[in-house]
PDB file of N, CA and C in Angstrom:
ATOM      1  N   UNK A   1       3.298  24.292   9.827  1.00  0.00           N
ATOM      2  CA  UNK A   1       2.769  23.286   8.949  1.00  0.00           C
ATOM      3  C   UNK A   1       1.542  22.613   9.549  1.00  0.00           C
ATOM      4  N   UNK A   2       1.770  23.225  10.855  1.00  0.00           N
ATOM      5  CA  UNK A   2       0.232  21.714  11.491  1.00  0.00           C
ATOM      6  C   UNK A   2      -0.949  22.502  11.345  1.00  0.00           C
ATOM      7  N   UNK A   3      -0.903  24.048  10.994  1.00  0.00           N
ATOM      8  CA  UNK A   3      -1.757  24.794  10.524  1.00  0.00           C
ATOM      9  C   UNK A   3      -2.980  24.371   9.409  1.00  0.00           C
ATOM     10  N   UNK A   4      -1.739  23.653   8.375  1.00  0.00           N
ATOM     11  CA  UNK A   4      -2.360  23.724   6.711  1.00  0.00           C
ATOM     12  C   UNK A   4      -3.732  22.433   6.417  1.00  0.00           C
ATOM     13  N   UNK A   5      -3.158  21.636   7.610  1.00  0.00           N
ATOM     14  CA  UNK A   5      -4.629  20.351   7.432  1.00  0.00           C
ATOM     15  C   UNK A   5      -5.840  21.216   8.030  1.00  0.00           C
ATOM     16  N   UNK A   6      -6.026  21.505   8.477  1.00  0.00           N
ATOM     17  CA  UNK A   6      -7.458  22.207   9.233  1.00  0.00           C
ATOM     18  C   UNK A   6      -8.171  23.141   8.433  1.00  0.00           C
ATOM     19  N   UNK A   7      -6.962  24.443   7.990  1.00  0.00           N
ATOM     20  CA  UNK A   7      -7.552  25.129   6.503  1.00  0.00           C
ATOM     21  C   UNK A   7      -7.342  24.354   5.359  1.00  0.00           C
ATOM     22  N   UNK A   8      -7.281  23.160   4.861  1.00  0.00           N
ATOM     23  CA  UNK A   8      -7.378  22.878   3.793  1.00  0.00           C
ATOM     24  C   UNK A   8      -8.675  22.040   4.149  1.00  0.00           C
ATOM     25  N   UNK A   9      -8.984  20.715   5.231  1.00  0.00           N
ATOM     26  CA  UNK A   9     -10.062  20.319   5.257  1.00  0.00           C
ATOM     27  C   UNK A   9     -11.474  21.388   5.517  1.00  0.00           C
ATOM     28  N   UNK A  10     -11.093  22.747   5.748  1.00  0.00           N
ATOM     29  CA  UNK A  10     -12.370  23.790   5.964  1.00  0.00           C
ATOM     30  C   UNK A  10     -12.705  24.254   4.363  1.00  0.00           C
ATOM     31  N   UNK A  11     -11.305  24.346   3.672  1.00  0.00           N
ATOM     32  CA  UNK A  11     -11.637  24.711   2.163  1.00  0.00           C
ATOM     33  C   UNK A  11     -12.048  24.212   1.609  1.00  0.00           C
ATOM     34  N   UNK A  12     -11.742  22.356   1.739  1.00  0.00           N
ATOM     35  CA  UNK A  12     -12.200  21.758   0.698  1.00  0.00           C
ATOM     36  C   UNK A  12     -13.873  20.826   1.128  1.00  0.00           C
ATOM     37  N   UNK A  13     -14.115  21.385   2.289  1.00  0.00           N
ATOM     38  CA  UNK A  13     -15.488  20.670   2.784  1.00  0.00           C
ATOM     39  C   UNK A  13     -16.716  22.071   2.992  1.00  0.00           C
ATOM     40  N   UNK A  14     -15.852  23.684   3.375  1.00  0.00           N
ATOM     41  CA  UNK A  14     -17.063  24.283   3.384  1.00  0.00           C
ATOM     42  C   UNK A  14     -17.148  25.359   2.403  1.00  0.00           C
ATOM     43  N   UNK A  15     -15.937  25.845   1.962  1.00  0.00           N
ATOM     44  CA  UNK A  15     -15.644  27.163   0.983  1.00  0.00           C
ATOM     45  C   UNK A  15     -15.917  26.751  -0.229  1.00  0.00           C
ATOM     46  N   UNK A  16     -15.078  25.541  -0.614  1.00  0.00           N
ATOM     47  CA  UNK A  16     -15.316  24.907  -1.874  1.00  0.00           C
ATOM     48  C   UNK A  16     -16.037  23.170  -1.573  1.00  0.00           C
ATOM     49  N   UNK A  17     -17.094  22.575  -2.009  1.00  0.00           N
ATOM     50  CA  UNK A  17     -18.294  21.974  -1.871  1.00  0.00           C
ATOM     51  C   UNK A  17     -17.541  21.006  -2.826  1.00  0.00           C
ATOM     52  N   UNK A  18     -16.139  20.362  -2.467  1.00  0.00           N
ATOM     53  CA  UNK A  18     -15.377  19.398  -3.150  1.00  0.00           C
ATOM     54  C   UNK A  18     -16.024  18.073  -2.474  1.00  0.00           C
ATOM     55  N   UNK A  19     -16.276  18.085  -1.351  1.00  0.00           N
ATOM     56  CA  UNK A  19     -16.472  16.936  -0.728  1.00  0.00           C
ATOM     57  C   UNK A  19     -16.953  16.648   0.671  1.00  0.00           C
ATOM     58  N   UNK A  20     -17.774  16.383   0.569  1.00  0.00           N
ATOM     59  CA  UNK A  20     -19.072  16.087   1.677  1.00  0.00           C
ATOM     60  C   UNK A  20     -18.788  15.574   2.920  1.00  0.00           C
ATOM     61  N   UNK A  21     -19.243  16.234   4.032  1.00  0.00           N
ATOM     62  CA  UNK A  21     -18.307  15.872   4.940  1.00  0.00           C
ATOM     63  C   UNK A  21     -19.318  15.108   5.954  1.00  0.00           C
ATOM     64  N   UNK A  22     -18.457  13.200   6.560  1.00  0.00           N
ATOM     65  CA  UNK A  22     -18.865  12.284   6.669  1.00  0.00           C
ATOM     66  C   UNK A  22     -20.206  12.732   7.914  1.00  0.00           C
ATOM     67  N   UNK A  23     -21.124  11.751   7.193  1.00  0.00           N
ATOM     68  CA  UNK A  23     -22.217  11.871   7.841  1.00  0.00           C
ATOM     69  C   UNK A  23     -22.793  10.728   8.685  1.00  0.00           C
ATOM     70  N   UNK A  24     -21.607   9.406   9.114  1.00  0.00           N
ATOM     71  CA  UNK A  24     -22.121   8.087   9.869  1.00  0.00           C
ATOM     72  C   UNK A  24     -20.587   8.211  10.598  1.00  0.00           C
ATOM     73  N   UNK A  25     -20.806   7.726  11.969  1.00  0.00           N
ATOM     74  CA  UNK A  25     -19.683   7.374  12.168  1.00  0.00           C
ATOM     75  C   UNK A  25     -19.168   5.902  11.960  1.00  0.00           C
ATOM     76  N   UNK A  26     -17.538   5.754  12.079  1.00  0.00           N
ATOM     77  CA  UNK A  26     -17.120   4.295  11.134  1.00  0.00           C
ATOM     78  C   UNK A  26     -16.244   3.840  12.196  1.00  0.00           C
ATOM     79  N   UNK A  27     -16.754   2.819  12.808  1.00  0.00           N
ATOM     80  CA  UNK A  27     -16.127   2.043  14.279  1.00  0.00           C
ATOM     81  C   UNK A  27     -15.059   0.892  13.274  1.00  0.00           C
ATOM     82  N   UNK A  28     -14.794   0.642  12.153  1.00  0.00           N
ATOM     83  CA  UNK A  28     -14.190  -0.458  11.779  1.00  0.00           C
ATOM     84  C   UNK A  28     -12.667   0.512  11.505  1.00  0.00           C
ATOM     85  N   UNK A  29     -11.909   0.188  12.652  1.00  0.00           N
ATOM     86  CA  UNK A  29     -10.368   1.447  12.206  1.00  0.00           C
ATOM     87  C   UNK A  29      -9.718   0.482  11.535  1.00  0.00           C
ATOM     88  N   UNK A  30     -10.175  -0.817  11.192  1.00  0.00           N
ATOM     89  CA  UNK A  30      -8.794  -1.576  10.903  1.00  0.00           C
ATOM     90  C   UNK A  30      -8.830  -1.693   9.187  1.00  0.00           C
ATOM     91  N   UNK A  31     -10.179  -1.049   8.661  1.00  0.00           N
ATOM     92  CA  UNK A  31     -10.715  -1.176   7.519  1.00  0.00           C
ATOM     93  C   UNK A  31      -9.769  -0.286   6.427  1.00  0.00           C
ATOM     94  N   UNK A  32      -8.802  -0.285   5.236  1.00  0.00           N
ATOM     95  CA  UNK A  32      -8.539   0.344   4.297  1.00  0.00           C
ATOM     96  C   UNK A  32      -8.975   1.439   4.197  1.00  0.00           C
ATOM     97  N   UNK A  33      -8.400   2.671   4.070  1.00  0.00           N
ATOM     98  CA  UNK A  33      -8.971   3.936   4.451  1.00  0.00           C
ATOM     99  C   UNK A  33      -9.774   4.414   3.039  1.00  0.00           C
ATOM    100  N   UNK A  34      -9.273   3.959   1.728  1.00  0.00           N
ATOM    101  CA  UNK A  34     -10.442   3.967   0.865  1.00  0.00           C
ATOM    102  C   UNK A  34     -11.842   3.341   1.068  1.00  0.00           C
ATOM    103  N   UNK A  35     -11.719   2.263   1.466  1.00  0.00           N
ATOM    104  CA  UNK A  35     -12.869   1.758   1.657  1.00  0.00           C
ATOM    105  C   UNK A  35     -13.775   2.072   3.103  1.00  0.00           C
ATOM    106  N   UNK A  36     -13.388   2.624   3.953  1.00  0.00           N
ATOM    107  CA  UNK A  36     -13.376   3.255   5.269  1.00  0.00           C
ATOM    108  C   UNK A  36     -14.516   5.256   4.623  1.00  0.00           C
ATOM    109  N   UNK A  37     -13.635   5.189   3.522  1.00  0.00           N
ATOM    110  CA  UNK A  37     -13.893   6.974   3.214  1.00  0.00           C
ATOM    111  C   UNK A  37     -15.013   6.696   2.100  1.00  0.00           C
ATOM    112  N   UNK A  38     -15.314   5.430   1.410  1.00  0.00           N
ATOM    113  CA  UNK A  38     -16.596   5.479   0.542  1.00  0.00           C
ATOM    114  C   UNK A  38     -17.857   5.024   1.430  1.00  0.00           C
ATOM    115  N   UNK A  39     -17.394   3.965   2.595  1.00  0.00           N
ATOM    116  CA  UNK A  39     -18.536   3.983   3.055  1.00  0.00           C
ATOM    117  C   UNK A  39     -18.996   4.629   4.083  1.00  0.00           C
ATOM    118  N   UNK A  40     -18.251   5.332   4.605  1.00  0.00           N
ATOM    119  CA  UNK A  40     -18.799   6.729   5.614  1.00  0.00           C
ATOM    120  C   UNK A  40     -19.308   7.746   4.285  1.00  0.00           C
ATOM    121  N   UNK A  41     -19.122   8.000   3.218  1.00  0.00           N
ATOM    122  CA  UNK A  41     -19.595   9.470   2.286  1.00  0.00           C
ATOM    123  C   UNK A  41     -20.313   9.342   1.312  1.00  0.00           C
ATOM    124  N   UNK A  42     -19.918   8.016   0.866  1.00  0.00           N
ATOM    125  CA  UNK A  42     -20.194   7.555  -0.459  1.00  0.00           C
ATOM    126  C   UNK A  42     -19.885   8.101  -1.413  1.00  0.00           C
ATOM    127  N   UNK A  43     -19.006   9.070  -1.631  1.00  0.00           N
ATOM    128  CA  UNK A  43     -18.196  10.371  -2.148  1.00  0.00           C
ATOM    129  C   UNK A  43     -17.237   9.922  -3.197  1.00  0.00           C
ATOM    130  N   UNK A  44     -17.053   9.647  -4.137  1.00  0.00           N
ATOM    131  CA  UNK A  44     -15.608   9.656  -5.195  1.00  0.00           C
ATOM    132  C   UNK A  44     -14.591  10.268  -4.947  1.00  0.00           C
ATOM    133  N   UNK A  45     -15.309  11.960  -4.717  1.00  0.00           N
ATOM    134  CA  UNK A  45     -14.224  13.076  -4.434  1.00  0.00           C
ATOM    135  C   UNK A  45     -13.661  12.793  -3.192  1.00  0.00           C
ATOM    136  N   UNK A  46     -14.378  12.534  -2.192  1.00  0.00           N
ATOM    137  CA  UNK A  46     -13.888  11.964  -0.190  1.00  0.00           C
ATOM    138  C   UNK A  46     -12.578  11.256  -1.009  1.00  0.00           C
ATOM    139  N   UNK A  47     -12.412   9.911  -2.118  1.00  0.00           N
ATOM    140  CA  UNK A  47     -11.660   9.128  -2.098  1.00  0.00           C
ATOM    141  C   UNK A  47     -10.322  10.062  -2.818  1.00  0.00           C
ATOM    142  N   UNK A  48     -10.837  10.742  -3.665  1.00  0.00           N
ATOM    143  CA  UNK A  48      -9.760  11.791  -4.291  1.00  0.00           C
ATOM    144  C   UNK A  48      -9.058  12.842  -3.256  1.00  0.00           C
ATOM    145  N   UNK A  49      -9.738  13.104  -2.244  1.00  0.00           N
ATOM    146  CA  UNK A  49      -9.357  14.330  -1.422  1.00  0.00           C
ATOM    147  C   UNK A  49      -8.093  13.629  -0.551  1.00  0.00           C
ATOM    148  N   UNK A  50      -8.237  12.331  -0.359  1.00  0.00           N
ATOM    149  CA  UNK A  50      -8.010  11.394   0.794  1.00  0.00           C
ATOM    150  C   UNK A  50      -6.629  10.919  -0.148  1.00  0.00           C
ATOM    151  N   UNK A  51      -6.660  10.329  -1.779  1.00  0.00           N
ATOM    152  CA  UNK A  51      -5.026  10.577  -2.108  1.00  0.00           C
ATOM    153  C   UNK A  51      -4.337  11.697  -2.369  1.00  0.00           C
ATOM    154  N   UNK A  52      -5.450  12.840  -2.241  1.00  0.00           N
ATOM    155  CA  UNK A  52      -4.376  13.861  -2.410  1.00  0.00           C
ATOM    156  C   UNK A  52      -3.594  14.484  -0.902  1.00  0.00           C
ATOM    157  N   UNK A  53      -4.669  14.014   0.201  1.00  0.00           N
ATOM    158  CA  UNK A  53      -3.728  14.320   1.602  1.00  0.00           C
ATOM    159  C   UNK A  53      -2.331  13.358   1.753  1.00  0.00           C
ATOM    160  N   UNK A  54      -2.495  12.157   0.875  1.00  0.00           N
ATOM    161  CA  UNK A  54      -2.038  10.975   0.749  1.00  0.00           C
ATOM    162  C   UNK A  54      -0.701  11.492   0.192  1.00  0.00           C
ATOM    163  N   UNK A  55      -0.983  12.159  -1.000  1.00  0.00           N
ATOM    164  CA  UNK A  55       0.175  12.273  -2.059  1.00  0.00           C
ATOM    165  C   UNK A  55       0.983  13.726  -1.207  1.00  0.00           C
ATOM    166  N   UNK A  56       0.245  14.347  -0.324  1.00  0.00           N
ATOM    167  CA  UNK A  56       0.931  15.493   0.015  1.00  0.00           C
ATOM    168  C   UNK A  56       1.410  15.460   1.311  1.00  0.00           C
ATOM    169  N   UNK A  57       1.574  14.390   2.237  1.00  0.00           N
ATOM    170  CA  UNK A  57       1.778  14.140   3.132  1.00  0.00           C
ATOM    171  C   UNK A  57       3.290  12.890   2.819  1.00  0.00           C
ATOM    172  N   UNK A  58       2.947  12.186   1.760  1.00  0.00           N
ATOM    173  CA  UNK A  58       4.444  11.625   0.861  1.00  0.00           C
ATOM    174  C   UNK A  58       5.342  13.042   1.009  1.00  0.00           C
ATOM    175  N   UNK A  59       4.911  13.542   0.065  1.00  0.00           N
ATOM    176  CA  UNK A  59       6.027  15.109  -0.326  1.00  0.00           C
ATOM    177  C   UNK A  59       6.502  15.457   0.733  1.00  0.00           C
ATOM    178  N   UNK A  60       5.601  15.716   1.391  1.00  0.00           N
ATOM    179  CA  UNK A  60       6.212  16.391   2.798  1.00  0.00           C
ATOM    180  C   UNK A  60       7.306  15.495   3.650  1.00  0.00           C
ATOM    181  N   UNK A  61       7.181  14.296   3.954  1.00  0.00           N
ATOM    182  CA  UNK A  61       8.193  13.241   4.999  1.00  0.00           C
ATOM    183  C   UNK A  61       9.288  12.345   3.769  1.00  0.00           C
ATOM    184  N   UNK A  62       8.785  12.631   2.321  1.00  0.00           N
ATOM    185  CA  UNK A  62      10.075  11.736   1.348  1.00  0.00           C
ATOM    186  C   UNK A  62      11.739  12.322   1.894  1.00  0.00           C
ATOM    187  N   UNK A  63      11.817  13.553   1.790  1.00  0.00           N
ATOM    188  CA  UNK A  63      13.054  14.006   2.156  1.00  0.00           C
ATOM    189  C   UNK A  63      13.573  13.447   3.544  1.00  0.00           C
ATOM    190  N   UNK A  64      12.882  13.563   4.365  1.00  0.00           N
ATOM    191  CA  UNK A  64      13.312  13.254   5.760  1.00  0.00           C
ATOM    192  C   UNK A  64      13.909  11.589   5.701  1.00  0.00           C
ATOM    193  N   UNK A  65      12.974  10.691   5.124  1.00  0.00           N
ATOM    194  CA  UNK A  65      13.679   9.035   5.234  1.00  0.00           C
ATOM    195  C   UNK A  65      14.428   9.010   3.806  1.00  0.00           C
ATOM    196  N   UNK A  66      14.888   9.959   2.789  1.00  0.00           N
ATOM    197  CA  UNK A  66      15.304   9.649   2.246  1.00  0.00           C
ATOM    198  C   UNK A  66      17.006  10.095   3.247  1.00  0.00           C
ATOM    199  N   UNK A  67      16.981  11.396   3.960  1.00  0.00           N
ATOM    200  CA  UNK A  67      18.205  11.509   4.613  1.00  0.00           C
ATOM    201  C   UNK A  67      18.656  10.517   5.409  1.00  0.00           C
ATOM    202  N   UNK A  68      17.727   9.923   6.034  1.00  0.00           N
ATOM    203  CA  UNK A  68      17.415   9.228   7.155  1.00  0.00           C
ATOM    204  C   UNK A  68      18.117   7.517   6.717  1.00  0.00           C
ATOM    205  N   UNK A  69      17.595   7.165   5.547  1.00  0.00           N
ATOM    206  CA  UNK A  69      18.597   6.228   4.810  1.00  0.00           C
ATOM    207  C   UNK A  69      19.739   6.364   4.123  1.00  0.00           C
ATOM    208  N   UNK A  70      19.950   7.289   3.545  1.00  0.00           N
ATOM    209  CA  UNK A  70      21.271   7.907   3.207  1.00  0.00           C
ATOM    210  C   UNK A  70      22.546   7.933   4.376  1.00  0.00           C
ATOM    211  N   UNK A  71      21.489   8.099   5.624  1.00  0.00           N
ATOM    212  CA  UNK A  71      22.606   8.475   7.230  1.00  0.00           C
ATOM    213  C   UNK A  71      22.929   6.732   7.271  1.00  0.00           C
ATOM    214  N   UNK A  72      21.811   5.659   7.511  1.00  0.00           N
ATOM    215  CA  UNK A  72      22.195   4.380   7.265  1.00  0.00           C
ATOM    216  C   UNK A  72      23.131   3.704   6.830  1.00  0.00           C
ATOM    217  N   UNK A  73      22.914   4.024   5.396  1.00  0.00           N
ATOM    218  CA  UNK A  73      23.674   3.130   3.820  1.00  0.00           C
ATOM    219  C   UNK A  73      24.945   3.655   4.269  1.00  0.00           C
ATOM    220  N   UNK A  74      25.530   4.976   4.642  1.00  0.00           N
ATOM    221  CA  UNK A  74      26.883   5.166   5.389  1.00  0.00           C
ATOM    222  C   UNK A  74      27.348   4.655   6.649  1.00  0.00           C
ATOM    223  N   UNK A  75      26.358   4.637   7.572  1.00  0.00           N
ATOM    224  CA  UNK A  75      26.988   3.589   8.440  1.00  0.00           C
ATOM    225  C   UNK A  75      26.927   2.161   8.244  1.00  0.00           C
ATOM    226  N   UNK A  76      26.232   1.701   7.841  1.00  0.00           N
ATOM    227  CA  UNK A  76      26.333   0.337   6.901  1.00  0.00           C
ATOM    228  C   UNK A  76      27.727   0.180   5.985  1.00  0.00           C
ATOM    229  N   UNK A  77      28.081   1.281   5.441  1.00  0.00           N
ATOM    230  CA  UNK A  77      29.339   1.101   4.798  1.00  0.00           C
ATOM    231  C   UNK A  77      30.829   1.136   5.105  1.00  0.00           C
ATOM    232  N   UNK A  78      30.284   1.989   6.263  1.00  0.00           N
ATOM    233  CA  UNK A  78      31.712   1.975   7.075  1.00  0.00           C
ATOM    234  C   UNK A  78      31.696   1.077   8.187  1.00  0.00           C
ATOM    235  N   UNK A  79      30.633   0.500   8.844  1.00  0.00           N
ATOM    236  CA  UNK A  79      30.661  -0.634   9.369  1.00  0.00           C
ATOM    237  C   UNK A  79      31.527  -2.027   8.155  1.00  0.00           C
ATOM    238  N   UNK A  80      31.010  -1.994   7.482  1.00  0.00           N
ATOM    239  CA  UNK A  80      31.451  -2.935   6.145  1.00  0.00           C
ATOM    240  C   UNK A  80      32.703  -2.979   5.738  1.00  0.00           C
ATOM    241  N   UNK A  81      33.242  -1.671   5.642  1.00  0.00           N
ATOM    242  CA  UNK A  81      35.025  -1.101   5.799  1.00  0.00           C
ATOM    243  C   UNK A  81      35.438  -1.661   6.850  1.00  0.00           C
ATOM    244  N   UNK A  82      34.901  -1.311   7.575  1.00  0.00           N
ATOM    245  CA  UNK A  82      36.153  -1.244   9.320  1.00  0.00           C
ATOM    246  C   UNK A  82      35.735  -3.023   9.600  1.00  0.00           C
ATOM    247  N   UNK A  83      34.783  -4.137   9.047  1.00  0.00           N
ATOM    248  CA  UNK A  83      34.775  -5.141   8.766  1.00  0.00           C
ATOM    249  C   UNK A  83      35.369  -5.881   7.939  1.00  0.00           C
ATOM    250  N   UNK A  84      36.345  -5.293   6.583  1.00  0.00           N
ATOM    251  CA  UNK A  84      37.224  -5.925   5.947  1.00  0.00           C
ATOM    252  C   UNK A  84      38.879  -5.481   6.064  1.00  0.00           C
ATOM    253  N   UNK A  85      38.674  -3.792   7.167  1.00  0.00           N
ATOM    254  CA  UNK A  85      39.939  -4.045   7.681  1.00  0.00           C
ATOM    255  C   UNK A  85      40.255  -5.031   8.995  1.00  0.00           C
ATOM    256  N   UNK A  86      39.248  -5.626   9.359  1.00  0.00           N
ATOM    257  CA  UNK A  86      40.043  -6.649  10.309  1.00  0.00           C
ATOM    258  C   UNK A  86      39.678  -8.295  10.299  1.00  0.00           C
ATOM    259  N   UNK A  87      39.157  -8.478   8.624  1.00  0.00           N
ATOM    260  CA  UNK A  87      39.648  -9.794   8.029  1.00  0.00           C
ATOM    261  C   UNK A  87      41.048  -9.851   8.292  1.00  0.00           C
ATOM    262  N   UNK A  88      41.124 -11.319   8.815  1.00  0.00           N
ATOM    263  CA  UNK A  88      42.364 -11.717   8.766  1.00  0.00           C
ATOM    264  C   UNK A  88      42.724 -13.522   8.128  1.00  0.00           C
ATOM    265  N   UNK A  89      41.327 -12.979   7.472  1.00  0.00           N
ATOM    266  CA  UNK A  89      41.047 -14.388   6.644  1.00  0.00           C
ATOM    267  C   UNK A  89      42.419 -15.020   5.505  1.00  0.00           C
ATOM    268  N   UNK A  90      43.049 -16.060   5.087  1.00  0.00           N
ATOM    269  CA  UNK A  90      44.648 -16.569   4.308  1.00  0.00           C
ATOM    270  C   UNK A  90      43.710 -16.555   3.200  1.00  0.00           C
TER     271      UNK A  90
END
């Protein structure tokens, strides 16, 4: 998988002419990465390319914290059990 960013940023910056690749460098890291990616390109598409790494980089890690809370909400629950078997509240 750590393959697919490198050929997709080569496809979509030299094969296919989707989006222009940054021509200033941008010392402000703390800046919103939309606003970070219009003013290094000035590009629309830079901002489109940038939710679609966005939206495909979601897809890719949703499963993992969705297990990852699922493993939680069960120990949370059986913590919560084994907490009302030793009420000994009248």
């Amino acid at each position: 998988m750590t393959t697919f960013w490198p050929w997709k940023s080569q496809l979509t910056f030299k094969v296919i002419p989707f989006a222009p690749v940054p021509s200033m460098l941008f010392n402000m890291w703390y800046c919103p990465f939309p606003i970070a990616t219009w003013l290094t390109t000035g590009s629309i598409t830079d901002i489109a390319l940038m939710a679609l790494n966005f939206i495909l980089s979601w897809l890719i890690w949703m499963p993992f914290f969705r297990t990852y809370d699922k493993q939680l909400v069960e120990k949370e629950a059986a913590e919560a059990e084994e907490d009302e078997d030793d009420d000994w509240s009248f």
